[in-house]
PDB file of N, CA and C in Angstrom:
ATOM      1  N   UNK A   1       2.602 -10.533  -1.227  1.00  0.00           N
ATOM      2  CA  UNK A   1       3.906 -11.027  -0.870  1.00  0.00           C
ATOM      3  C   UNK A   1       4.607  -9.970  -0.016  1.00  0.00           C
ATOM      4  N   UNK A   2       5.004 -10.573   1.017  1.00  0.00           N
ATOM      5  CA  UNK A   2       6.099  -9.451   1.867  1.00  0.00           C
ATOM      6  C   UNK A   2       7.382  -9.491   1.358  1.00  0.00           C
ATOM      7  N   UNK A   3       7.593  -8.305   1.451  1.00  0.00           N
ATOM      8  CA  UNK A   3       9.403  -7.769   1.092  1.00  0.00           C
ATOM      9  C   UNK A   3      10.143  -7.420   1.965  1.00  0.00           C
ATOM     10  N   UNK A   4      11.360  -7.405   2.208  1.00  0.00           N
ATOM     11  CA  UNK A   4      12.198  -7.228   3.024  1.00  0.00           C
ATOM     12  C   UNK A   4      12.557  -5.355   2.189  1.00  0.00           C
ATOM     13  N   UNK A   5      12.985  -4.306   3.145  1.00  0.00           N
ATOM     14  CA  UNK A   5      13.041  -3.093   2.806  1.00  0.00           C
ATOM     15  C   UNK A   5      13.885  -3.149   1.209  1.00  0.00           C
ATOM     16  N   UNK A   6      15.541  -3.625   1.145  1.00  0.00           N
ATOM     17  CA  UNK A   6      16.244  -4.096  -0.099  1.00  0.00           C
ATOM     18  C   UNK A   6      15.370  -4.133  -1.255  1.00  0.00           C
ATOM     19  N   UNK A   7      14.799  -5.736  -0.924  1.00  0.00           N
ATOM     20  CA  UNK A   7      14.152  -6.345  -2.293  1.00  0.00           C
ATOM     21  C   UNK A   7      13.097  -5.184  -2.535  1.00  0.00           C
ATOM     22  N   UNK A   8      12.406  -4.393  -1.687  1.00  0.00           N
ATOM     23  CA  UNK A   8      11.523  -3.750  -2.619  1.00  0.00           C
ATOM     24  C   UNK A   8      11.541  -2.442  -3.028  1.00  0.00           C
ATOM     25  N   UNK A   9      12.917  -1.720  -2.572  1.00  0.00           N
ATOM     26  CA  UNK A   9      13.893  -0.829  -3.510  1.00  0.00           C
ATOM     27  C   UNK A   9      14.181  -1.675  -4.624  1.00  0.00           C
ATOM     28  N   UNK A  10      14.775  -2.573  -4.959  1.00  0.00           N
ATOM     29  CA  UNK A  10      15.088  -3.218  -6.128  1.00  0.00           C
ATOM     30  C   UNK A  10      13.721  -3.284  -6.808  1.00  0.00           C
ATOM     31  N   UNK A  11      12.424  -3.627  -6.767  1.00  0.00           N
ATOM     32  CA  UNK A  11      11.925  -4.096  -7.310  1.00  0.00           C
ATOM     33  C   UNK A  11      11.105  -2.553  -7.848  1.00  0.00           C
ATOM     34  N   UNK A  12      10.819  -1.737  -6.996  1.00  0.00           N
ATOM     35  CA  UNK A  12      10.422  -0.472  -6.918  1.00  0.00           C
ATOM     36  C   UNK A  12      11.415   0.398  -8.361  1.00  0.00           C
ATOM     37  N   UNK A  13      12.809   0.343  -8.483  1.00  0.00           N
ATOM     38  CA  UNK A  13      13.656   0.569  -9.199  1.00  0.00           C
ATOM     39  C   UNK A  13      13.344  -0.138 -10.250  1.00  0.00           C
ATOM     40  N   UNK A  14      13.324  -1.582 -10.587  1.00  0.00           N
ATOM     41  CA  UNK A  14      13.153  -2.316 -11.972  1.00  0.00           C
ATOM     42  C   UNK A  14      12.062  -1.962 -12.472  1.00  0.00           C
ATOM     43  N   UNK A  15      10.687  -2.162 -11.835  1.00  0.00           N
ATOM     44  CA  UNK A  15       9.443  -1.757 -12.653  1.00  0.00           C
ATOM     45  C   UNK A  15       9.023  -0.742 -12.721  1.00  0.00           C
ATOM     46  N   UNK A  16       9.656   0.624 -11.660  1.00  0.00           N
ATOM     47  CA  UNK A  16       9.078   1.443 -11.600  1.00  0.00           C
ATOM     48  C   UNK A  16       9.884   2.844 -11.422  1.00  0.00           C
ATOM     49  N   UNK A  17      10.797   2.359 -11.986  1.00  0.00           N
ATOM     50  CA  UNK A  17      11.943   3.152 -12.359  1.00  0.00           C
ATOM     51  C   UNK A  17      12.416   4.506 -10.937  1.00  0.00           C
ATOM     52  N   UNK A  18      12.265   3.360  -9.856  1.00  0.00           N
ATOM     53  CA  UNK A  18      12.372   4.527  -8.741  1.00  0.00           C
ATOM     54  C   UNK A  18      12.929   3.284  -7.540  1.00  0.00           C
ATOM     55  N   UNK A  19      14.040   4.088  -7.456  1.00  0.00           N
ATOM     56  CA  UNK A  19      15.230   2.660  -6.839  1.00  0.00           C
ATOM     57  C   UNK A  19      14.815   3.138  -4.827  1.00  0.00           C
ATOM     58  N   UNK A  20      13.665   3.426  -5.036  1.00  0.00           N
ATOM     59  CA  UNK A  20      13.286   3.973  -2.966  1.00  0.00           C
ATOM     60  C   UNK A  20      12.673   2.730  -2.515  1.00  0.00           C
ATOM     61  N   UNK A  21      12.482   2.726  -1.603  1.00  0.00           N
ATOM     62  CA  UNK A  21      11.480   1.872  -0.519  1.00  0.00           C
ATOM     63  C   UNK A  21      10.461   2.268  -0.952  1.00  0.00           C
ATOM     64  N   UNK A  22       9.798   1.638  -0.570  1.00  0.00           N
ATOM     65  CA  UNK A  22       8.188   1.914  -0.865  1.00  0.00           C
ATOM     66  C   UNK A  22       7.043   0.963   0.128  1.00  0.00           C
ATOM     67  N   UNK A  23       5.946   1.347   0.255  1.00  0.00           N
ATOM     68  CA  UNK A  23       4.719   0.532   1.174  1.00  0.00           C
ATOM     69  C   UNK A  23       4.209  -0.133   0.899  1.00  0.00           C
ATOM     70  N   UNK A  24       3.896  -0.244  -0.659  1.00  0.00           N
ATOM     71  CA  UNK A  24       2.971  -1.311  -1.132  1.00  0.00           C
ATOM     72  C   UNK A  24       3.336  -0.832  -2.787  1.00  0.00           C
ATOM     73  N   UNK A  25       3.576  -2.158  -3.780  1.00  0.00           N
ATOM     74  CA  UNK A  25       3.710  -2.135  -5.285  1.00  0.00           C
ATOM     75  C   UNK A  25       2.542  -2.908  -5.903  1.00  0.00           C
ATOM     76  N   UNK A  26       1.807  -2.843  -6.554  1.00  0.00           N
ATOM     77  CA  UNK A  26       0.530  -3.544  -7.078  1.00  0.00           C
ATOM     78  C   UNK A  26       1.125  -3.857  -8.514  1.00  0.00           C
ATOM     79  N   UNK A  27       0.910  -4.912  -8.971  1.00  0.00           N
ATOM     80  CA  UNK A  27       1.225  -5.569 -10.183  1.00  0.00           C
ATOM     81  C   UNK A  27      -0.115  -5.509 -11.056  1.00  0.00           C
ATOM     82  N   UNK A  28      -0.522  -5.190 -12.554  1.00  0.00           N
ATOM     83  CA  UNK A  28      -1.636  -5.845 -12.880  1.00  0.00           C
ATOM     84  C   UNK A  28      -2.286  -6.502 -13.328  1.00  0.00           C
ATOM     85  N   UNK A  29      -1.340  -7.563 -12.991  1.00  0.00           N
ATOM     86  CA  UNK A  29      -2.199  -9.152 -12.955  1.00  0.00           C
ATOM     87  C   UNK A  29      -2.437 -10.184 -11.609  1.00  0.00           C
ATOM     88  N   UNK A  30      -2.404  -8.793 -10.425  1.00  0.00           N
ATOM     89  CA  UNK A  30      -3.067  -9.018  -9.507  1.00  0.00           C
ATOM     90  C   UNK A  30      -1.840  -9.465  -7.739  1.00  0.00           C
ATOM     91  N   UNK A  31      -0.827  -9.482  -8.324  1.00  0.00           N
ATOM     92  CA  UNK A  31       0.143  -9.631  -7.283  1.00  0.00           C
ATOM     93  C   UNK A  31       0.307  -8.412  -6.818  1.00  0.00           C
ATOM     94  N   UNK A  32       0.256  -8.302  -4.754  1.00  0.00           N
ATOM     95  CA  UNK A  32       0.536  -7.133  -4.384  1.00  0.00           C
ATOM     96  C   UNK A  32       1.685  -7.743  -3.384  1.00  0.00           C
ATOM     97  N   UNK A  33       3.149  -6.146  -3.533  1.00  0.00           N
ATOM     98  CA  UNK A  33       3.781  -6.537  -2.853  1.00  0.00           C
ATOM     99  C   UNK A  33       3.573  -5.589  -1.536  1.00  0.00           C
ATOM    100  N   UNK A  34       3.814  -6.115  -0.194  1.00  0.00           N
ATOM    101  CA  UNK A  34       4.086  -5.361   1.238  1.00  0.00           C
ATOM    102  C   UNK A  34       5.073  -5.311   1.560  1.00  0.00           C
ATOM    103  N   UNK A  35       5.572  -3.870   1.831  1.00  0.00           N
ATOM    104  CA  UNK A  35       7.271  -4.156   3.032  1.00  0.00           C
ATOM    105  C   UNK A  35       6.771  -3.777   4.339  1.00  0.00           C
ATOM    106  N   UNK A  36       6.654  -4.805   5.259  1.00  0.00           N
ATOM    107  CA  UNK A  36       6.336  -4.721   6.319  1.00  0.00           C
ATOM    108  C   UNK A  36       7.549  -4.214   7.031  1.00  0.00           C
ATOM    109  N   UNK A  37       8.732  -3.571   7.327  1.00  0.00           N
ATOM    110  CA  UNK A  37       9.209  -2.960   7.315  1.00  0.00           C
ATOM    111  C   UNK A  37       8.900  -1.014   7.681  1.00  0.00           C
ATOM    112  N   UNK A  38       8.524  -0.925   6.497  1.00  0.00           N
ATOM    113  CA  UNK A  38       7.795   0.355   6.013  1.00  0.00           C
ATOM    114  C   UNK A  38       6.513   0.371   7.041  1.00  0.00           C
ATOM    115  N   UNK A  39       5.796  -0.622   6.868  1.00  0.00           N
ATOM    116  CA  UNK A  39       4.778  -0.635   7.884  1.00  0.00           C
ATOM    117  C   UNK A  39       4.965  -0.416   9.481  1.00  0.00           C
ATOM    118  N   UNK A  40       5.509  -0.901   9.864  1.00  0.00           N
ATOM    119  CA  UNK A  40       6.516  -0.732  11.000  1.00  0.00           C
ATOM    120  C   UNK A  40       6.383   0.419  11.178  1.00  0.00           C
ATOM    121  N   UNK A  41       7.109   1.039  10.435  1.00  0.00           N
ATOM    122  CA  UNK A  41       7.861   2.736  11.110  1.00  0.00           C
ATOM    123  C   UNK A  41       6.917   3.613  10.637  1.00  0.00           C
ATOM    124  N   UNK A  42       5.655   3.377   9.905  1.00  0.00           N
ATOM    125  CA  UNK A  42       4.642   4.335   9.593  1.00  0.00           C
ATOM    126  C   UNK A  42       3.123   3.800  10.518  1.00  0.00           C
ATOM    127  N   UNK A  43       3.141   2.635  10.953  1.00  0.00           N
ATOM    128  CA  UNK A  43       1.683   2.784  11.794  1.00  0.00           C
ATOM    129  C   UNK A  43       1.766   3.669  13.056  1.00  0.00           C
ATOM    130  N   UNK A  44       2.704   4.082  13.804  1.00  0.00           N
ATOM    131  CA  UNK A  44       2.214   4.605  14.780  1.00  0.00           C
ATOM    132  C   UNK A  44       1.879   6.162  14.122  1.00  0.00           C
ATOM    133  N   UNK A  45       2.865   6.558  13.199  1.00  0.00           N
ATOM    134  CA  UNK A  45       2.383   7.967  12.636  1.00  0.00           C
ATOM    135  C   UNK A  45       0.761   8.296  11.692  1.00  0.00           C
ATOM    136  N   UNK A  46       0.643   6.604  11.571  1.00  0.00           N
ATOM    137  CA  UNK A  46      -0.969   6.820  11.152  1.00  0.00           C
ATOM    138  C   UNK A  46      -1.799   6.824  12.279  1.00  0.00           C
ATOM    139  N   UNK A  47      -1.538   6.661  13.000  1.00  0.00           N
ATOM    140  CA  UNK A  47      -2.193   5.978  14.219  1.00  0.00           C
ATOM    141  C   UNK A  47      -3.111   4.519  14.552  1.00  0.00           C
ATOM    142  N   UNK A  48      -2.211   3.926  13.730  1.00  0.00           N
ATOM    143  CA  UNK A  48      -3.118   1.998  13.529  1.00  0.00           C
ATOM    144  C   UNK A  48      -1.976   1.388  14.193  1.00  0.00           C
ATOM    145  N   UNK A  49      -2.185   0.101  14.394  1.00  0.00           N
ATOM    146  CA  UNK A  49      -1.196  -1.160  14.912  1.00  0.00           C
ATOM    147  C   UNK A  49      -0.770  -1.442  13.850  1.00  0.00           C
ATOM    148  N   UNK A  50       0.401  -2.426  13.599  1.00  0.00           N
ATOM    149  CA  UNK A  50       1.258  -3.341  12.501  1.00  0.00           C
ATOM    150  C   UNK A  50       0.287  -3.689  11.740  1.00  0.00           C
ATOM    151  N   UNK A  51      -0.548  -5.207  12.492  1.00  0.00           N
ATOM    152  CA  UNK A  51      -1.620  -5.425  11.406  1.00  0.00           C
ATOM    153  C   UNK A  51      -2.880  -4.440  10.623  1.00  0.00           C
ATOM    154  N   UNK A  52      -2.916  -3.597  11.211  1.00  0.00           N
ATOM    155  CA  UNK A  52      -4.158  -2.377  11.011  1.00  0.00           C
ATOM    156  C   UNK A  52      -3.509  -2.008   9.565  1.00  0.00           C
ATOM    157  N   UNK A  53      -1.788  -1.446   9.626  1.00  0.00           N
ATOM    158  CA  UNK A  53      -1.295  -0.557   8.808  1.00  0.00           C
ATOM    159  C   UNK A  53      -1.246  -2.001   7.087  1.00  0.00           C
ATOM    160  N   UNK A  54      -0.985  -3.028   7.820  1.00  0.00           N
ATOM    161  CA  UNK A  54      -0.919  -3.932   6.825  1.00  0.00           C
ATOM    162  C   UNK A  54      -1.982  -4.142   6.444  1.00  0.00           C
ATOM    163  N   UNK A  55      -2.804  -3.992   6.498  1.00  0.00           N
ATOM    164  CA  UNK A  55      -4.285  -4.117   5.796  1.00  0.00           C
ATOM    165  C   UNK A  55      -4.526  -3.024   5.217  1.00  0.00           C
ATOM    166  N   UNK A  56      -4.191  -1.935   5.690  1.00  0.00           N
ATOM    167  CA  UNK A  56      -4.484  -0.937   4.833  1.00  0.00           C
ATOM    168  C   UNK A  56      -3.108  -0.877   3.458  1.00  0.00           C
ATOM    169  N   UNK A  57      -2.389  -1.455   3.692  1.00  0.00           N
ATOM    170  CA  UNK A  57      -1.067  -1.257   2.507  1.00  0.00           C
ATOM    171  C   UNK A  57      -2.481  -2.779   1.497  1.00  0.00           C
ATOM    172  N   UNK A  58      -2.308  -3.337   2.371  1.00  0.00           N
ATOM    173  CA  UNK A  58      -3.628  -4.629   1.272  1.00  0.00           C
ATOM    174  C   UNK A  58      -4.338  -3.902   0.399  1.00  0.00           C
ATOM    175  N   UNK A  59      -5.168  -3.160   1.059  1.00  0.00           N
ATOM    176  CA  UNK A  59      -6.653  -2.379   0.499  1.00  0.00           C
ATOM    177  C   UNK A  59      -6.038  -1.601  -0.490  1.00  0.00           C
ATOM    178  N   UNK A  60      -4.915  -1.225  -0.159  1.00  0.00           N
ATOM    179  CA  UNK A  60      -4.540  -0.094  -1.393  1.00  0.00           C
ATOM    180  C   UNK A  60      -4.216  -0.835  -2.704  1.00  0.00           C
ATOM    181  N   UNK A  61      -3.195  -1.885  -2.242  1.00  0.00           N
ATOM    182  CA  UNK A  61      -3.098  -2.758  -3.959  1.00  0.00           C
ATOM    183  C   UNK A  61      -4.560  -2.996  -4.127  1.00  0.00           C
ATOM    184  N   UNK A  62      -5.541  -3.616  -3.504  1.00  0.00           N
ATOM    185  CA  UNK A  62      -6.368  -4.304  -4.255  1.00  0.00           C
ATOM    186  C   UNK A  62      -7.384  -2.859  -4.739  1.00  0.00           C
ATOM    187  N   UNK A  63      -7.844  -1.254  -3.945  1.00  0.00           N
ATOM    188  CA  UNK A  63      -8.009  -0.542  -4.849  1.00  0.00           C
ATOM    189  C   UNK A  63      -7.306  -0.364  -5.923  1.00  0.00           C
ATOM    190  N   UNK A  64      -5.555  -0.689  -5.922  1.00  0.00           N
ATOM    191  CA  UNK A  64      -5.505  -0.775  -7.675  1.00  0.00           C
ATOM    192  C   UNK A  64      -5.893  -1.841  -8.827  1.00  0.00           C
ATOM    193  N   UNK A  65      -6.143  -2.493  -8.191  1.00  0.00           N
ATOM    194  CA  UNK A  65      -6.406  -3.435  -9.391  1.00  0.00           C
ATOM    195  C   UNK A  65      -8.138  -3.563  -9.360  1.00  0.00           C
ATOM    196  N   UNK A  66      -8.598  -2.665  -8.566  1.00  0.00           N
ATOM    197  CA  UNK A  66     -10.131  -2.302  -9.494  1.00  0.00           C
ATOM    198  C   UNK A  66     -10.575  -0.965  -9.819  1.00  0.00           C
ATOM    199  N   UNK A  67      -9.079  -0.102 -10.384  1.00  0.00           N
ATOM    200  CA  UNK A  67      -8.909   0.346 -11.252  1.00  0.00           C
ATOM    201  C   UNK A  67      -8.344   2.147 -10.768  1.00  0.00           C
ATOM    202  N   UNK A  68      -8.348   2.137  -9.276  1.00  0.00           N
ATOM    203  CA  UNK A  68      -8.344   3.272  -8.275  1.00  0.00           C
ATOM    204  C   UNK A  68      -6.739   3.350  -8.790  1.00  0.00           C
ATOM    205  N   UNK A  69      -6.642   4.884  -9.011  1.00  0.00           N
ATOM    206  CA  UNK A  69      -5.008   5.526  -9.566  1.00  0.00           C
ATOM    207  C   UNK A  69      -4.687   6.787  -8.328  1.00  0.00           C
ATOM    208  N   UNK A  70      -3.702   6.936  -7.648  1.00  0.00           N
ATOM    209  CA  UNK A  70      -3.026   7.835  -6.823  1.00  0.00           C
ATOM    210  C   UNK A  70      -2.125   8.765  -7.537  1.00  0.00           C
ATOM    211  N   UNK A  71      -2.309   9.136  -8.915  1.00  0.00           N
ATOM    212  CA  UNK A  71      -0.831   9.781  -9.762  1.00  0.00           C
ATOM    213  C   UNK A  71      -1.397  11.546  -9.285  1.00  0.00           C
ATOM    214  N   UNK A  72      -2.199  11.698  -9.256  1.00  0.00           N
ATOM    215  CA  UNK A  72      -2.785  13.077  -9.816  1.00  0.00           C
ATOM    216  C   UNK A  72      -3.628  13.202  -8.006  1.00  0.00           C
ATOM    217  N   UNK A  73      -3.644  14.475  -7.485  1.00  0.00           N
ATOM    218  CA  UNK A  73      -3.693  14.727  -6.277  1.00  0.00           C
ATOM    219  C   UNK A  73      -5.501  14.582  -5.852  1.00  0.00           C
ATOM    220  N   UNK A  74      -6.640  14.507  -7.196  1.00  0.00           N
ATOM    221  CA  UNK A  74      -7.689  14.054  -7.051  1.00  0.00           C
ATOM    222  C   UNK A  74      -7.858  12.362  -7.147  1.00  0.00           C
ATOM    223  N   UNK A  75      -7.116  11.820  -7.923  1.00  0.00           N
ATOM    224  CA  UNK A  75      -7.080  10.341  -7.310  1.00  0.00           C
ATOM    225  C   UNK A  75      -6.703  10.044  -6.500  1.00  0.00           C
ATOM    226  N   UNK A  76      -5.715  10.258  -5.842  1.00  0.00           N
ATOM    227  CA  UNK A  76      -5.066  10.243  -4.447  1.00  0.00           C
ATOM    228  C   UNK A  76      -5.771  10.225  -3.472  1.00  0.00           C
ATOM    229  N   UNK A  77      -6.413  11.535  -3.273  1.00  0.00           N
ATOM    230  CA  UNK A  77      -7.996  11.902  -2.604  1.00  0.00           C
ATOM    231  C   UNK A  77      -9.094  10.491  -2.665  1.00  0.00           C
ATOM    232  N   UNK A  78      -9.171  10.457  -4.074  1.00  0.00           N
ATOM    233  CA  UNK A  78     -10.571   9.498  -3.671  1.00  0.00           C
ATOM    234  C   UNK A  78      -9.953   8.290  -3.552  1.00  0.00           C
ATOM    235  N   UNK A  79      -8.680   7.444  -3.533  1.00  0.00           N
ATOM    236  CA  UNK A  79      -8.406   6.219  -3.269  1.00  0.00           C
ATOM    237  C   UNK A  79      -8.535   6.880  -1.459  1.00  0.00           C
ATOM    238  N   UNK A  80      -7.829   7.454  -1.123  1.00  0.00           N
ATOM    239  CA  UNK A  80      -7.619   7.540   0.057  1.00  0.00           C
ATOM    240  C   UNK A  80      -8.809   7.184   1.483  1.00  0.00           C
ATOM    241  N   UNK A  81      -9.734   8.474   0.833  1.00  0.00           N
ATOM    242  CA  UNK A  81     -10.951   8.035   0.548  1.00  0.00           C
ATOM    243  C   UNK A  81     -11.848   6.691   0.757  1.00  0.00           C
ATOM    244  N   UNK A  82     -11.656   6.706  -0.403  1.00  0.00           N
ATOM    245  CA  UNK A  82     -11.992   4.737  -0.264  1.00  0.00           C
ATOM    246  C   UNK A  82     -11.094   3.718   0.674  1.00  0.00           C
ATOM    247  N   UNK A  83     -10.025   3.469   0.768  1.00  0.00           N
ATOM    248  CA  UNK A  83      -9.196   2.837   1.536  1.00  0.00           C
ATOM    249  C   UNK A  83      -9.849   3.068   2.816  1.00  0.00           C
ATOM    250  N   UNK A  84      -9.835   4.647   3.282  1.00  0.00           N
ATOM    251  CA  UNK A  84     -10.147   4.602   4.600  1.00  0.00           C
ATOM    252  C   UNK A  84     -11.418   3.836   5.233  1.00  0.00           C
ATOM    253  N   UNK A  85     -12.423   4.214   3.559  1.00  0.00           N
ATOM    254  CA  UNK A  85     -14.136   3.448   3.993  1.00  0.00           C
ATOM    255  C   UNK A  85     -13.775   2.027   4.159  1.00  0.00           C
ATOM    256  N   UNK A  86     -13.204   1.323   3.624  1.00  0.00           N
ATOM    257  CA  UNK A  86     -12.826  -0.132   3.739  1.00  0.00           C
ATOM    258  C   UNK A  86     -12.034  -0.678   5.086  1.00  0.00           C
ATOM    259  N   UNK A  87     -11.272   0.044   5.297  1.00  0.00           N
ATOM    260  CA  UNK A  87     -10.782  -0.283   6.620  1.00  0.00           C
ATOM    261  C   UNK A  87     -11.363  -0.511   7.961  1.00  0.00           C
ATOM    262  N   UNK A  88     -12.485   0.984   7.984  1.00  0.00           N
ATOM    263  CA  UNK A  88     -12.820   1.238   8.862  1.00  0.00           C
ATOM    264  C   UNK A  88     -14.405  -0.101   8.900  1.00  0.00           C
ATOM    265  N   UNK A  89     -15.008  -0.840   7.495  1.00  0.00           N
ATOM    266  CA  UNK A  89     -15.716  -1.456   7.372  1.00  0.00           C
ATOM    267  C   UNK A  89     -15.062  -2.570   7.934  1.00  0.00           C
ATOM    268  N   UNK A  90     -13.916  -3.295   7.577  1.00  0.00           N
ATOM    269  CA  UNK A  90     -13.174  -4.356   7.903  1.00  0.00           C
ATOM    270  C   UNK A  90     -12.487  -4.648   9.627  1.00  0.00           C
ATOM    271  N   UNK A  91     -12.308  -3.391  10.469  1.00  0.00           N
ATOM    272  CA  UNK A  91     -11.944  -3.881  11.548  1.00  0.00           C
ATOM    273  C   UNK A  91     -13.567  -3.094  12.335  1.00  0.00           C
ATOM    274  N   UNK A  92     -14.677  -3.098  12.155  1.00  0.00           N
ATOM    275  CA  UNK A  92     -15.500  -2.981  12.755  1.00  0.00           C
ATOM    276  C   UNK A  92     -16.771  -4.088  12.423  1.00  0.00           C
ATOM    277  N   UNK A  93     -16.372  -5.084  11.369  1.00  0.00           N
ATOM    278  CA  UNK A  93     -16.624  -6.185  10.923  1.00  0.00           C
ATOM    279  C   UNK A  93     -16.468  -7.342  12.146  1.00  0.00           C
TER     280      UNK A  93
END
């Protein structure tokens, strides 16, 4: 689901006790939210297009919900990691 920047400070704040913007919120029972927004003003600093950066905010919920955690600076690493292998599988697909 896309968010408008607002709704996903609010929503970022209710479940996750952190009232910021954010890129992507993963639920786990499988709903991921996007603020395309956020995407916006961070693909050119990744160096991807809109849709590039939105697929990669995708890949990241759905590494969470098969079980990939970013809390601790070695998960972070290997989601990152992984995200990148998937991406780079998906637009050379």
């Amino acid at each position: 689901m896309l968010l408008d920047r607002a709704t996903m400070a609010q929503v970022h704040g209710d479940f996750l006790g952190d009232a910021t913007v954010t890129d992507v919120i993963t639920f786990p029972y499988g709903e991921i939210l996007i603020c395309p927004a956020v995407a916006w003003e961070t693909a050119a600093v990744n160096g991807l297009s809109m849709p590039e950066e939105l697929l990669l905010y995708l890949l990241h919920g759905v590494l969470h919900l098969t079980g990939y955690e970013d809390k601790t600076p070695a998960g972070a690493q290997d989601m990152a990691a992984a995200q990148e292998k998937l991406l780079r599988k998906v637009l050379t697909a």
